[in-house]
Protein backbone atom coordinates (compact mmCIF):
# COMPACT_ATOMS: atom_id res chain seq x y z
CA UNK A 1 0.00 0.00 0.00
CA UNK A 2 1.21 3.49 -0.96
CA UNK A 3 0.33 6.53 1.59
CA UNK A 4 1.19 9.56 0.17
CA UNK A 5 1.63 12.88 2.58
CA UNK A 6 1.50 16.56 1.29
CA UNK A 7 2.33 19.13 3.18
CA UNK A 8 3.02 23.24 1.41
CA UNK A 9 6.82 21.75 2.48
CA UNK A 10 6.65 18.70 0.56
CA UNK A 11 5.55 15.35 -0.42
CA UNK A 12 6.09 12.11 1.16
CA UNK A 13 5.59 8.46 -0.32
CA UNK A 14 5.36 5.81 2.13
CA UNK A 15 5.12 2.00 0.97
CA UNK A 16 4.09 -0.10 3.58
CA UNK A 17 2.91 -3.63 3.53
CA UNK A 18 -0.88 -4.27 3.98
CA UNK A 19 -1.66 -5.77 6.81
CA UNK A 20 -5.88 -7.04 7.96
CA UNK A 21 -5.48 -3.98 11.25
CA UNK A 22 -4.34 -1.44 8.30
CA UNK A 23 -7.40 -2.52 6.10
CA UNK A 24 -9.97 -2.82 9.12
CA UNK A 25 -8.21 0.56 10.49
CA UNK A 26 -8.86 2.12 7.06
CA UNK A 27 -12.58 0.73 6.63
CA UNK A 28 -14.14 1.66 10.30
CA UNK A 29 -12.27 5.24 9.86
CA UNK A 30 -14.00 5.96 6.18
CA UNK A 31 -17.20 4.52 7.91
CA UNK A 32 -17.05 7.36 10.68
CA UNK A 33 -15.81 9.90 8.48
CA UNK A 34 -16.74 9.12 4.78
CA UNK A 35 -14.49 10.31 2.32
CA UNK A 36 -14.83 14.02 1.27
CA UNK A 37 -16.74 14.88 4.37
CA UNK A 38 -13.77 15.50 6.62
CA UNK A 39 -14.24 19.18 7.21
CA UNK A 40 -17.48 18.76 8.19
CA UNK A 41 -16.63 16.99 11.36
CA UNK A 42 -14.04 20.25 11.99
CA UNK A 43 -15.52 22.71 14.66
CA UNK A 44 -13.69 25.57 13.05
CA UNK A 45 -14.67 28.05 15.51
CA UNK A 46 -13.14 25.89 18.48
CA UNK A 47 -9.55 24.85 16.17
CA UNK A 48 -9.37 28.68 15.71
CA UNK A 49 -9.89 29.85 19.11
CA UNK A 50 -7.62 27.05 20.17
CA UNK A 51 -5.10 28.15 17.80
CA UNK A 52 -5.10 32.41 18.92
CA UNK A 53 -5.01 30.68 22.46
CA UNK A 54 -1.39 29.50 21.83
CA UNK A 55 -0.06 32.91 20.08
């Protein structure tokens, strides 16, 4: 299996071997979050606020 990582520094490509905890990792996490849908489970308000709370 390839995982590929982007980042505005870069872009990693990771081989690893596919394993049955990678595939059932993979398969409950796209049935809690389905693909494309990922930003709707952000509360942006709260990630921001926690964010200006650092600076």
């Amino acid at each position: 299996m390839y995982l590929v990582l982007r980042s505005p520094a870069g872009t990693a490509l990771l081989e690893v071997p596919v394993r049955e905890d990678v595939r059932t990792f993979l398969e409950n996490t796209e049935a809690l979050v389905p693909r494309g849908t990922e930003s709707g489970h952000i509360d942006w308000n709260l990630e921001l606020a926690n964010l200006f709370a650092k600076s």
